[in-house]
C-alpha atoms as a PDB file:
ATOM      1  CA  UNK A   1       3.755 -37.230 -41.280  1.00  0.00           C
ATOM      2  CA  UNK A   2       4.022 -40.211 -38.726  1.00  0.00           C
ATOM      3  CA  UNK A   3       2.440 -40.187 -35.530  1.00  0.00           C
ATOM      4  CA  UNK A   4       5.800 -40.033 -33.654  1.00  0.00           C
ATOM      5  CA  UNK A   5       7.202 -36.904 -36.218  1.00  0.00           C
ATOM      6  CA  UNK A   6       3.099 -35.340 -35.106  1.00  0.00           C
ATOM      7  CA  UNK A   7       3.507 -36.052 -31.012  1.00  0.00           C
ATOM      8  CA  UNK A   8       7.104 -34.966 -31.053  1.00  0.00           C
ATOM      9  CA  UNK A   9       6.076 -31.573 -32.724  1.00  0.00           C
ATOM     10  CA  UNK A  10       2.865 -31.464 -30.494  1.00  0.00           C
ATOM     11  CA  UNK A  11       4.945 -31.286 -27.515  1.00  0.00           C
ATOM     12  CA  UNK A  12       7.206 -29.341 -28.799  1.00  0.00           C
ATOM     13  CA  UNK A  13       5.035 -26.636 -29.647  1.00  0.00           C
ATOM     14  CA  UNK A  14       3.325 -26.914 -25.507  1.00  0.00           C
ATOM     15  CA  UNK A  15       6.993 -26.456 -24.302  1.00  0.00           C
ATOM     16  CA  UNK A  16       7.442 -24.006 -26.387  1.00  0.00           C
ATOM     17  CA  UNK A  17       4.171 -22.029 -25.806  1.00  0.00           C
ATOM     18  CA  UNK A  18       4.797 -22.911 -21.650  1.00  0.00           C
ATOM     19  CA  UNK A  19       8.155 -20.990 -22.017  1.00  0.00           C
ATOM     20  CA  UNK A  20       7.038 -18.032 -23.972  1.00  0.00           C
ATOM     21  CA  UNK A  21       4.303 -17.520 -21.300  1.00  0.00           C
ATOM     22  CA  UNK A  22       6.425 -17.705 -18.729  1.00  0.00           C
ATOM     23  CA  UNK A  23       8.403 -14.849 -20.346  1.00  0.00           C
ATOM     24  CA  UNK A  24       5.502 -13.000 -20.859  1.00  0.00           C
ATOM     25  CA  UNK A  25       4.124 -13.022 -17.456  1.00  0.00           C
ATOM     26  CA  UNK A  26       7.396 -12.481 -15.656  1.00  0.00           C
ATOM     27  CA  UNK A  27       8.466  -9.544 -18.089  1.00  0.00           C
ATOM     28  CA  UNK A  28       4.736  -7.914 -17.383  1.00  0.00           C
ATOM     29  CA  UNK A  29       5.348  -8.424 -13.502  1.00  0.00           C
ATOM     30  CA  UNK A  30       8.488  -7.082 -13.494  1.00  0.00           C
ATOM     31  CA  UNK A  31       6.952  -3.554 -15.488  1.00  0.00           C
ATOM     32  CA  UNK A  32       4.297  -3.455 -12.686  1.00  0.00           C
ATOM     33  CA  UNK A  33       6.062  -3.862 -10.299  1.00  0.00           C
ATOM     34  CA  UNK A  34       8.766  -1.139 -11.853  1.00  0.00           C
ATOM     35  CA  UNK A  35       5.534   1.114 -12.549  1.00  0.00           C
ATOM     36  CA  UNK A  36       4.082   0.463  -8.619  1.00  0.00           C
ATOM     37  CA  UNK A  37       7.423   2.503  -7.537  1.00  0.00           C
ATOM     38  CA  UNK A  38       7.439   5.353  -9.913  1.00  0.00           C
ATOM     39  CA  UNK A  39       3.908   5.777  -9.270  1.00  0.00           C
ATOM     40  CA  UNK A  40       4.714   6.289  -5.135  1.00  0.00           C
ATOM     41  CA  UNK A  41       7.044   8.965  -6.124  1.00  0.00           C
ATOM     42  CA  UNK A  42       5.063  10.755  -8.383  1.00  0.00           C
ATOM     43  CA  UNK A  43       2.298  10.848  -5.815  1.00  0.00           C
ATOM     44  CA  UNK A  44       4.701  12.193  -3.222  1.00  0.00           C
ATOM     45  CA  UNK A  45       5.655  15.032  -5.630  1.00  0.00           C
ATOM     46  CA  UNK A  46       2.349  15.628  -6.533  1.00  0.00           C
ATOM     47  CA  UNK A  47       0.886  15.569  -3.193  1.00  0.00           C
ATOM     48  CA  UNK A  48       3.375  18.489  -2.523  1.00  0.00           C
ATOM     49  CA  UNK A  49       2.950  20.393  -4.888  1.00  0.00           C
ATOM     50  CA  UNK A  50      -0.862  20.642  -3.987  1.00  0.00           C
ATOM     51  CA  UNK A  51      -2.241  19.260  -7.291  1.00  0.00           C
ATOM     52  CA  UNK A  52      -4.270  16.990  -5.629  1.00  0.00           C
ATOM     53  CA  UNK A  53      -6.176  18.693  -2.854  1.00  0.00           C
ATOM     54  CA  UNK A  54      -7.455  17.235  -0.350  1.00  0.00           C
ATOM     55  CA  UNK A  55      -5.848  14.164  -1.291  1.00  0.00           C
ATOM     56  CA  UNK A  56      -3.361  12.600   0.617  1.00  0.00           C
ATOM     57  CA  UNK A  57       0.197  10.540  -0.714  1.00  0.00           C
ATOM     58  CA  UNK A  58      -1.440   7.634  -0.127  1.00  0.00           C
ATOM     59  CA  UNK A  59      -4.680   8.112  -1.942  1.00  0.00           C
ATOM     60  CA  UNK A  60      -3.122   9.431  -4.783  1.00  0.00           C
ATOM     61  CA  UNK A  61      -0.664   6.285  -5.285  1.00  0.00           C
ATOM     62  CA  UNK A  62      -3.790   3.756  -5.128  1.00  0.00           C
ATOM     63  CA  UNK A  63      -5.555   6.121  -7.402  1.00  0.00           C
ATOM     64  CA  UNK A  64      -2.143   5.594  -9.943  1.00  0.00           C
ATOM     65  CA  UNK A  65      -1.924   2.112  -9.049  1.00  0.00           C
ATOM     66  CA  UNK A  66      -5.442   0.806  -9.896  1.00  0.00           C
ATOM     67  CA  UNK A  67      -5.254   2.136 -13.438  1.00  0.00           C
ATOM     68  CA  UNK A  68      -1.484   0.455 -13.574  1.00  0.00           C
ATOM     69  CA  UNK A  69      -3.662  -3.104 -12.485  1.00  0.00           C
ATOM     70  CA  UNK A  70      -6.470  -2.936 -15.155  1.00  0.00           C
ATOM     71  CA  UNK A  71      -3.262  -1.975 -17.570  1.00  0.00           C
ATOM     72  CA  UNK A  72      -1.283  -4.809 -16.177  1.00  0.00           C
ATOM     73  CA  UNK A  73      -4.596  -7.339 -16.456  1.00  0.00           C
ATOM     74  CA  UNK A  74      -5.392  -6.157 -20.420  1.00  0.00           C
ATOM     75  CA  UNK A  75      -1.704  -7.098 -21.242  1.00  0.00           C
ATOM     76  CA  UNK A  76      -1.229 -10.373 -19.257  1.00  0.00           C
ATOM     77  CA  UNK A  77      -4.323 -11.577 -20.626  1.00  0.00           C
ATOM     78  CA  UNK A  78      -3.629 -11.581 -23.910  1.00  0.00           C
END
């Protein structure tokens, strides 16, 4: 293989790998971001229904929302 055929394929591959990250990270952003708003209704239904007494709406959301955020940080840093 000639040096030019090697670079050419070397940068190929970074561009490559650059896109495919990109794609990666904005597809994962987009599902927490999707997953942030489901979980604020879920913890106003379940804040009304009384399955989390004592709690309040708020609590309950950044309860669901931290364990979306150490999902979100095991799949983007793969």
């Amino acid at each position: 293989m000639s040096s030019l055929a090697a670079t050419t394929s070397a940068v190929y591959c970074s561009v490559c790998e650059a896109i495919a990250k990109f794609v990666k990270n904005t597809y994962y952003n987009f599902l927490f971001a999707r997953q942030c708003s489901a979980n604020k209704e879920a913890a106003e239904a379940l804040a009304r229904s009384g399955e989390y007494r004592g709690q309040s709406m708020h609590q309950i959301w950044f309860t669901l929302n931290q364990q979306a955020l150490e999902e979100y940080k095991k799949n983007v840093s793969k």
